[in-house]
Protein backbone atom coordinates (compact mmCIF):
# COMPACT_ATOMS: atom_id res chain seq x y z
CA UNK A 1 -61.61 -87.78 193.31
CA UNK A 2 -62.17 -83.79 195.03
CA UNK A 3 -64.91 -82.48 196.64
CA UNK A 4 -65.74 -80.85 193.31
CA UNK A 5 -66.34 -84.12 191.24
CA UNK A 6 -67.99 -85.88 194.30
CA UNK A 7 -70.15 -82.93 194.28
CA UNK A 8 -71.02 -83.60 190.66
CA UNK A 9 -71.69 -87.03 190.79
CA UNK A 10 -73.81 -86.79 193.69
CA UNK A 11 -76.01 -84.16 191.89
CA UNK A 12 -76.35 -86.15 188.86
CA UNK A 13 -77.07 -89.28 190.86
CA UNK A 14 -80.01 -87.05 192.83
CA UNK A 15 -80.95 -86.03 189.03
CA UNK A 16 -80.72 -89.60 187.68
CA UNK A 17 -83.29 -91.29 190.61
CA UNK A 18 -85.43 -88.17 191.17
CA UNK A 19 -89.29 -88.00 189.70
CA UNK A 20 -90.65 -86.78 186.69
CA UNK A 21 -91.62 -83.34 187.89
CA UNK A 22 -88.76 -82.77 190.35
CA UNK A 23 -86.28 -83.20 187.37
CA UNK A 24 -88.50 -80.63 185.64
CA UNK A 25 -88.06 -78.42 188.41
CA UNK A 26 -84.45 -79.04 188.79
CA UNK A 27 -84.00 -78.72 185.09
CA UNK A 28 -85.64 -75.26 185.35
CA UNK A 29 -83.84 -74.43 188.92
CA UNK A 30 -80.24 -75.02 186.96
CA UNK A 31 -81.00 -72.85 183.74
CA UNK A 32 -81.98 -69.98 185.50
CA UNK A 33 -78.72 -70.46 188.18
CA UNK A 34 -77.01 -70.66 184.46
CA UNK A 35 -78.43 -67.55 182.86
CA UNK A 36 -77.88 -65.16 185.93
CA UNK A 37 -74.41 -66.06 185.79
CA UNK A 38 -73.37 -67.28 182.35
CA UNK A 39 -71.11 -64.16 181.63
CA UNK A 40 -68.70 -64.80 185.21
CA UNK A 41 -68.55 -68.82 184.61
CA UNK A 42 -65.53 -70.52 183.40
CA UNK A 43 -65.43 -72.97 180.47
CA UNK A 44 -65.01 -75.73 183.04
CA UNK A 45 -68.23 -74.34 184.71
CA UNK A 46 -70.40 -74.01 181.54
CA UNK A 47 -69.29 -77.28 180.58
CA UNK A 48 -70.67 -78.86 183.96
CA UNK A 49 -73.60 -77.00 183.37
CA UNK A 50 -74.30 -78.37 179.67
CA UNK A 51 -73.41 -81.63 181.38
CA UNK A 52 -76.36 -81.44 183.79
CA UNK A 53 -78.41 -79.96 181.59
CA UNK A 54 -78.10 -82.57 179.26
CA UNK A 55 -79.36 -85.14 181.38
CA UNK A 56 -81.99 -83.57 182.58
CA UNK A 57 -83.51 -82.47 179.04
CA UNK A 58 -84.02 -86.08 178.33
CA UNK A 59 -87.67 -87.10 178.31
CA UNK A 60 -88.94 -83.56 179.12
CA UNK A 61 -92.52 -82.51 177.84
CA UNK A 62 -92.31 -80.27 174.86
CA UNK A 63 -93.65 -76.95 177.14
CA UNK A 64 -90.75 -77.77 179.21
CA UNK A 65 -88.38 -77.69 176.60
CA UNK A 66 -89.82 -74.79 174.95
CA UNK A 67 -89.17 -72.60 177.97
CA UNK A 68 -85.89 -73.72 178.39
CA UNK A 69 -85.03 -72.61 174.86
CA UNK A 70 -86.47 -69.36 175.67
CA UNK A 71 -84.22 -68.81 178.37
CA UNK A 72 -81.15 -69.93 176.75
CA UNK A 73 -81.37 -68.15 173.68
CA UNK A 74 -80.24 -64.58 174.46
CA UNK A 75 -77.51 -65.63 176.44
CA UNK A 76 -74.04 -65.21 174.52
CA UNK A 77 -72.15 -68.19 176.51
CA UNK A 78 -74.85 -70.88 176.73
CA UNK A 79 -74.44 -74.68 176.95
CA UNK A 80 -73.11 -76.11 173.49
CA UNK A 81 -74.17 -79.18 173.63
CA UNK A 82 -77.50 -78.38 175.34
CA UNK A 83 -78.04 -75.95 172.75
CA UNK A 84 -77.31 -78.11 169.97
CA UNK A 85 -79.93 -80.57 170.55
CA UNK A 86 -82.81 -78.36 171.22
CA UNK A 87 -82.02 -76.52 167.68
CA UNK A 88 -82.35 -79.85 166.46
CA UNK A 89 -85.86 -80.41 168.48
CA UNK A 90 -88.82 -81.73 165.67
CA UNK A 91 -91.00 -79.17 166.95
CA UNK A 92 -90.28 -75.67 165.84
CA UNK A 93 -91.20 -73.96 169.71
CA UNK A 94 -88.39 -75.88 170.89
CA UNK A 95 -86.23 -75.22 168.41
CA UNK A 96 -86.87 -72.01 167.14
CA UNK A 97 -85.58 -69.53 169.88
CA UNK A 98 -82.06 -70.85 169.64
CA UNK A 99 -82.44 -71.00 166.08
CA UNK A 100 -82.76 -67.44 165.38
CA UNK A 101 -80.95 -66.12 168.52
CA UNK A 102 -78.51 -68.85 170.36
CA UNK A 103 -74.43 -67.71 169.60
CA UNK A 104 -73.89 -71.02 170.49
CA UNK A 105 -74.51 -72.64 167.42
CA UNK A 106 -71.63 -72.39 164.79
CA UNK A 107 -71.88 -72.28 160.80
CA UNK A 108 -71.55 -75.93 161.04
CA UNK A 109 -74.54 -76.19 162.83
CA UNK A 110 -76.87 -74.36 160.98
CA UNK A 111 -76.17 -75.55 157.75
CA UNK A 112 -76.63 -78.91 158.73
CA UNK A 113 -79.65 -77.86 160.84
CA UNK A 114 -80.84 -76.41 157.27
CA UNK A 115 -80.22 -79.28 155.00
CA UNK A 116 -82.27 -81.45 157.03
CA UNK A 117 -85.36 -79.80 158.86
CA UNK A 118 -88.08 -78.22 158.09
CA UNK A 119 -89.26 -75.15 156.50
CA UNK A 120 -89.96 -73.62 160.04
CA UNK A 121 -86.48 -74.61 161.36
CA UNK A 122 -85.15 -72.58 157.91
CA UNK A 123 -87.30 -69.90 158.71
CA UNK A 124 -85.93 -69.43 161.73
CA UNK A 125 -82.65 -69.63 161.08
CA UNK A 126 -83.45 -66.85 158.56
CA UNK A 127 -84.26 -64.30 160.97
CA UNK A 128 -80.71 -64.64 162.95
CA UNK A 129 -78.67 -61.39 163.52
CA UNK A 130 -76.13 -62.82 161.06
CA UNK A 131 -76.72 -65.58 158.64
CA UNK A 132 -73.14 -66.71 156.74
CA UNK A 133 -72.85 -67.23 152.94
CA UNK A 134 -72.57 -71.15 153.35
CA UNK A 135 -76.51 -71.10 155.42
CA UNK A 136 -77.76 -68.88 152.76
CA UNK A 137 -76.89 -71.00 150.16
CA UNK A 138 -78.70 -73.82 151.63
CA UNK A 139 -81.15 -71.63 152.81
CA UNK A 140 -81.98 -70.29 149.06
CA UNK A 141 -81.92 -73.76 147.80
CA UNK A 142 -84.24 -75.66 149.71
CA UNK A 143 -86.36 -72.41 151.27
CA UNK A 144 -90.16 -72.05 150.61
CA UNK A 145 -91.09 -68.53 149.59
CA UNK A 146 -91.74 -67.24 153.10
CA UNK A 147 -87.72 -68.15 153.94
CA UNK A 148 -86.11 -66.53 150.72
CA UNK A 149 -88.54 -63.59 151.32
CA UNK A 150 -87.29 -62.66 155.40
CA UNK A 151 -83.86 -63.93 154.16
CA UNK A 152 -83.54 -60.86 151.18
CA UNK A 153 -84.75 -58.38 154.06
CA UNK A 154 -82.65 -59.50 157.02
CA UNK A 155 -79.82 -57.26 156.65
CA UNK A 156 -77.44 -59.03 158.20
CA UNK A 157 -77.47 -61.91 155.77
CA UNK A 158 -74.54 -62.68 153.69
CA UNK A 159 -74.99 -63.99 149.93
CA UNK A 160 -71.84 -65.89 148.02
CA UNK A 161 -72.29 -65.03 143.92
CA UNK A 162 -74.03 -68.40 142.80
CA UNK A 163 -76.77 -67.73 145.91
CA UNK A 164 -77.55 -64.40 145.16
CA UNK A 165 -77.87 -65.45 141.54
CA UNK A 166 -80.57 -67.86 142.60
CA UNK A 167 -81.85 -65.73 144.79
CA UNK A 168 -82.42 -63.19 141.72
CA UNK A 169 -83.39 -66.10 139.76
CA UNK A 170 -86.28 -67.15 142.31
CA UNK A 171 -87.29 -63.37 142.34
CA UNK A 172 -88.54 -63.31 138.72
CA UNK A 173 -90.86 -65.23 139.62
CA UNK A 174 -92.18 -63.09 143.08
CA UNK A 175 -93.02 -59.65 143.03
CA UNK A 176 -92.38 -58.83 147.05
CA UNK A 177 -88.76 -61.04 146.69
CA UNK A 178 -87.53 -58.33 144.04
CA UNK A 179 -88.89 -55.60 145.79
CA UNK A 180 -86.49 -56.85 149.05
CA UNK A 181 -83.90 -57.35 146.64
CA UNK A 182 -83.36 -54.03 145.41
CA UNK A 183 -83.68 -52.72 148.56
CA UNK A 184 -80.22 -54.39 149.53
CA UNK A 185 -77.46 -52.79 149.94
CA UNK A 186 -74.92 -55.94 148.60
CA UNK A 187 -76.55 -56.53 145.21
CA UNK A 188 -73.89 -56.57 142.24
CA UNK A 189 -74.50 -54.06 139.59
CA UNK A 190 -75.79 -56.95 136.86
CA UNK A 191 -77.98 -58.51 139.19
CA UNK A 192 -79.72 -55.59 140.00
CA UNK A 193 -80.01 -54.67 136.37
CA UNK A 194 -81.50 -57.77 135.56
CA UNK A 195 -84.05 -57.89 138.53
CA UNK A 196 -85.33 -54.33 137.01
CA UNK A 197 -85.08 -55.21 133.34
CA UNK A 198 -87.06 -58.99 134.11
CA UNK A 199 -89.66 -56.98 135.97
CA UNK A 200 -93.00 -56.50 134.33
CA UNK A 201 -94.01 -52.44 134.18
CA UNK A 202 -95.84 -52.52 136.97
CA UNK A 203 -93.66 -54.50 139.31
CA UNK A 204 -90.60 -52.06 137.87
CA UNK A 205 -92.65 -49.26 139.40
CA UNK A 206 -93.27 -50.37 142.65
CA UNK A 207 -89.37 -51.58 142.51
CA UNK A 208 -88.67 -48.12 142.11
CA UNK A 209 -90.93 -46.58 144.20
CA UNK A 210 -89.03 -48.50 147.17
CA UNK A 211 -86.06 -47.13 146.48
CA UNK A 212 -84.81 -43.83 148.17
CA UNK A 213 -84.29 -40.61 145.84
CA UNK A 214 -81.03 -40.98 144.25
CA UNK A 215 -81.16 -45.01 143.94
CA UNK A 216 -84.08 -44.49 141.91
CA UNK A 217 -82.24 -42.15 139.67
CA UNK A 218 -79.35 -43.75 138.98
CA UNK A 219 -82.21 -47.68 138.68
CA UNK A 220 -83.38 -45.03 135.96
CA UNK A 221 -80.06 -44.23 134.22
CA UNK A 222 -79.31 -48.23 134.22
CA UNK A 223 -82.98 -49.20 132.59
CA UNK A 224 -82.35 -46.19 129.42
CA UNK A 225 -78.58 -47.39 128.94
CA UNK A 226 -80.27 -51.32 128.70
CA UNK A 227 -83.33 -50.53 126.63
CA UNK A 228 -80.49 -48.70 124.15
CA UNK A 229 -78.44 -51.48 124.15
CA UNK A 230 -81.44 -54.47 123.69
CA UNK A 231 -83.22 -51.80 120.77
CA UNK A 232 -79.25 -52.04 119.36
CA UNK A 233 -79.06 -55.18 119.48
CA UNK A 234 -82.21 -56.78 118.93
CA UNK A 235 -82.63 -58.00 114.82
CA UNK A 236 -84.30 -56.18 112.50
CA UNK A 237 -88.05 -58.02 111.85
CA UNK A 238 -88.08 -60.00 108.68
CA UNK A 239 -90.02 -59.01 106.17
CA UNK A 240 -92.09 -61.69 103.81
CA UNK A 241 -93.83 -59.37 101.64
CA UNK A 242 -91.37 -60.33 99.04
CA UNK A 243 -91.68 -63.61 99.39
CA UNK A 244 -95.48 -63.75 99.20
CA UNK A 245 -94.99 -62.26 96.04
CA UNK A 246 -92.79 -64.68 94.90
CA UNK A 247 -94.68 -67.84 95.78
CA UNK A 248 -97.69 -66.19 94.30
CA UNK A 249 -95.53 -65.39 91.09
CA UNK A 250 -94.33 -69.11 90.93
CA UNK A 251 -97.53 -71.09 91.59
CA UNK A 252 -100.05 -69.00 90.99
CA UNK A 253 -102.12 -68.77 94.30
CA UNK A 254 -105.20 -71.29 93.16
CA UNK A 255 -102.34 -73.83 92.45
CA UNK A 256 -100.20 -73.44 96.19
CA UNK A 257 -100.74 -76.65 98.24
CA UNK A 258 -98.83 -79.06 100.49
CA UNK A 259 -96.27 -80.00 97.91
CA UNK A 260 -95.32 -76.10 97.32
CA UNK A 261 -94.62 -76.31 101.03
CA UNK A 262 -92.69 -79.27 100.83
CA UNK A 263 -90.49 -78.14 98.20
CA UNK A 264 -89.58 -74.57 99.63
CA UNK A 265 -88.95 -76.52 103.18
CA UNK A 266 -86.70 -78.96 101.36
CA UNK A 267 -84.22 -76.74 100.24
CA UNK A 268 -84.38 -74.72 103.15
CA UNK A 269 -85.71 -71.59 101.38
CA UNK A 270 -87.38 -70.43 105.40
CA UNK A 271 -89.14 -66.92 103.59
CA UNK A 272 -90.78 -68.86 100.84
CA UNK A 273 -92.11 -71.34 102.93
CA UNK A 274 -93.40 -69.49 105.55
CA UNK A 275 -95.39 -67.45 102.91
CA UNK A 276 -96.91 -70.75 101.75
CA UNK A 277 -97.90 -71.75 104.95
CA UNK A 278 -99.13 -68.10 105.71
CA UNK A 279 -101.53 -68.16 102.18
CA UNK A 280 -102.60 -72.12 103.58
CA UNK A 281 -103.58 -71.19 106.75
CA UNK A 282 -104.14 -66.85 106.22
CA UNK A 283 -102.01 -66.49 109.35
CA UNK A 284 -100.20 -63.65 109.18
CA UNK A 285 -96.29 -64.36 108.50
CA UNK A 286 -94.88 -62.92 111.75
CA UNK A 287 -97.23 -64.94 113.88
CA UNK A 288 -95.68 -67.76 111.91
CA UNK A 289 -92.41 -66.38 112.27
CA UNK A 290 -92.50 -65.68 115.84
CA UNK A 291 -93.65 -69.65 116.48
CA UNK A 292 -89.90 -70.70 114.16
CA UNK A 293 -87.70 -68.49 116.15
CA UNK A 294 -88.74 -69.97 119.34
CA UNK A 295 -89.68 -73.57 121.21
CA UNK A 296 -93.70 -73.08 120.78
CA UNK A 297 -93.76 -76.24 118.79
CA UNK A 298 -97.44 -76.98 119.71
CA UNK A 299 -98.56 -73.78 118.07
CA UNK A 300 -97.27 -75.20 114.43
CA UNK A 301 -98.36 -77.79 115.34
CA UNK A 302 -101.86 -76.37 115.26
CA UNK A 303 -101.62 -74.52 112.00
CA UNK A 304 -100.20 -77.22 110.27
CA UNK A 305 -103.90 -79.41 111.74
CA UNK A 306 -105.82 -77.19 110.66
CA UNK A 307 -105.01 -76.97 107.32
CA UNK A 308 -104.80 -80.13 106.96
CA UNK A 309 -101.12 -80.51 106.32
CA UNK A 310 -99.57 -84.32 106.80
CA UNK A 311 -97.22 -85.31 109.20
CA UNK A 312 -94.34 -85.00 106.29
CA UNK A 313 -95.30 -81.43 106.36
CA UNK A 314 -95.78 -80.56 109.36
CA UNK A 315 -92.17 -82.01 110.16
CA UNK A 316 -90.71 -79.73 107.33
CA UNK A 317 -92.37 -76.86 109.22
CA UNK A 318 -90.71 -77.53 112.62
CA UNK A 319 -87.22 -77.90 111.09
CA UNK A 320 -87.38 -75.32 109.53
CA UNK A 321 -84.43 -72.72 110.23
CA UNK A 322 -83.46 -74.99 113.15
CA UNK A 323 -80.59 -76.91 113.97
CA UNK A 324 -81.06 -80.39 114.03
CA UNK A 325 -84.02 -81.44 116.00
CA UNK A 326 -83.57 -84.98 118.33
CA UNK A 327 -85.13 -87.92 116.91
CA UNK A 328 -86.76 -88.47 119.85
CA UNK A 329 -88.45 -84.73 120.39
CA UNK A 330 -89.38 -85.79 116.76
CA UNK A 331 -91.25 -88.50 117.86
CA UNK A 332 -92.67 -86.73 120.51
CA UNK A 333 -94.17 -83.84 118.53
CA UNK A 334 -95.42 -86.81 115.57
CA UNK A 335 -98.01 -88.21 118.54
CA UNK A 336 -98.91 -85.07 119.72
CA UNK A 337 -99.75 -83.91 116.31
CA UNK A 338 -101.41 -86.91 115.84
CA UNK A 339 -103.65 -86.08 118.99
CA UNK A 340 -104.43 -83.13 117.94
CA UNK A 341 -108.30 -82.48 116.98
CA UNK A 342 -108.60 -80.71 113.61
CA UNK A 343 -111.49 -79.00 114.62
CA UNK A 344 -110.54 -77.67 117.32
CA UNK A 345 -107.40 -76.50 115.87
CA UNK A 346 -109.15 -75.26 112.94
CA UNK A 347 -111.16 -72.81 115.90
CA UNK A 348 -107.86 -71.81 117.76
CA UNK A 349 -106.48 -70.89 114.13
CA UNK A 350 -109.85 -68.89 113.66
CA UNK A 351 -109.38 -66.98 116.90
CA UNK A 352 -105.53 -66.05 116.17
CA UNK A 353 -107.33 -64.78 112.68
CA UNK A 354 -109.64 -62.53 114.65
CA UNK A 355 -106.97 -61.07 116.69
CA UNK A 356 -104.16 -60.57 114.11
């Protein structure tokens, strides 16, 4: 054994039997010794020093250890191991410093650090210098709103293609995460498009307003080429007023009922029936249509209560122009029309009246 090692051992022996405060003392004696000279040490130096460190860390009052970070953070060659465990400290003032500033800490760490702690340990690791594409992506998956928010506006975070579609996804839903969005510099073409196009008027207006002079140009070439393309695109509205005519012309309009229904929904003839359930109920045909073409069952639902359809109808309706629909949602949609007050439904249909 050298002089070195005995040196070592003694120290840690003096460390291991002194008292509570003195290790505090010594604990804060050896960091600063360590952050004067961190840049001149060698490896086998720093690695005494995490040694030491780590000993004396153990049972240390949370101020203690908060200070400690503090001092370690900014330093590029810090203790590893030291590091490591006060990044993984339960309380965020310990923790946090390194978290956002410590070079120490590897990819590895972090993203293991952000799979498991809590939102303020993700929230600080959003605010580092750098953040890689593997921390984002855990970052973006498990963040609260606050993380994803100072994540999108730290500049020196890097997004793989799944998280910064998830990251556009989450903005849809929050107004100041698209406005940080567009603002980067890294967002692919069809993301971008589709933050502006999701946007609600006034949201797209402040989302423009934040961009600089020729960005906002070019956000406005990009929304006219996609409002072309959807107005190209999009089907022309169906009209019923032919069918109306021919229900009318069939029946006779004192003589339409639920069986007239029935029989136009049996053989799938979609126009005629949803003019029979339009003359039923006098709900205009393209608020009827609008409930087929998408997943607002509860709304047929409704009409079909109020005017006092049965189940066997009100079945027809919902299949209608659909593929087939699960036995089970049909189930489903049998109790809740069941539930379903006609009274109530019979106002709800009254106030759609009012408005059409």
């Amino acid at each position: 054994m050298n002089l070195h090692d005995r040196s070592i051992r003694s120290l840690e022996a003096a460390i291991d039997c002194a008292s509570h405060d003195s290790r505090a003392e010594n604990l804060r004696r050896i960091t600063d010794l360590l952050v004067v000279g961190s840049e001149a040490y060698s490896e086998e130096a720093l690695a005494v020093f995490d040694r030491l460190l780590g000993r004396l860390i153990r049972e240390i009052e949370t101020k203690v250890l908060a200070e400690i970070s503090r001092k370690l953070a900014p330093i590029k060659r810090g203790p590893v191991g030291v590091v490591r465990t006060l990044a993984r400290h339960d309380e965020i003032v310990v923790a946090g410093p390194v978290l956002t500033d410590a070079e120490a800490l590897g990819e590895a760490d972090l993203v293991d650090i952000a799979r498991t702690k809590s939102q303020a340990h993700l929230l600080a690791i959003s605010q580092r210098a750098r953040v890689q594409e593997a921390v984002t992506d855990v970052l973006v998956r498990r963040g609260n709103d606050e993380v994803v928010r100072v994540l999108a506006a730290n500049k020196g975070a890097s997004f793989s293609e799944d998280g910064m579609g998830a990251l556009a996804g989450r903005a849809e839903g929050d107004e100041t995460l698209a406005e940080r969005m567009v603002q980067r510099a890294d967002v692919p073409h069809h993301i971008f498009c589709k933050l502006l196009v999701a946007a609600t008027s006034v949201v797209r207006e402040r989302l423009l307003a934040a961009l600089a002079p020729d960005a906002r140009a070019e956000a406005l070439r990009i929304l006219e080429r996609v409002s072309v393309s959807i107005a190209d695109q999009a089907p022309e509205p169906r009209s019923y007023g032919a069918a109306i005519r021919r229900v009318l012309v069939e029946t006779g309009q004192g003589e339409i009922d639920e069986q007239v229904l029935l029989k136009y929904a049996g053989s799938q003839q979609t126009e005629e029936a949803v003019a029979t359930l339009s003359l039923l109920a006098s709900v205009p045909t393209d608020t009827i249509d609008k409930y087929l073409t998408g997943e607002q069952f509860e709304s047929l639902l409704i009409i079909c209560r109020a005017t006092d359809l049965t189940w066997s109808a009100a079945s027809a309706v919902i299949q209608l122009n659909r593929s087939a629909v699960p036995a089970q949602t049909i189930d489903e949609l049998r109790q809740r029309f069941e539930r379903i007050d006609r009274e109530q439904a019979r106002q709800i249909v009254q106030l759609w009246q009012t408005k059409a």
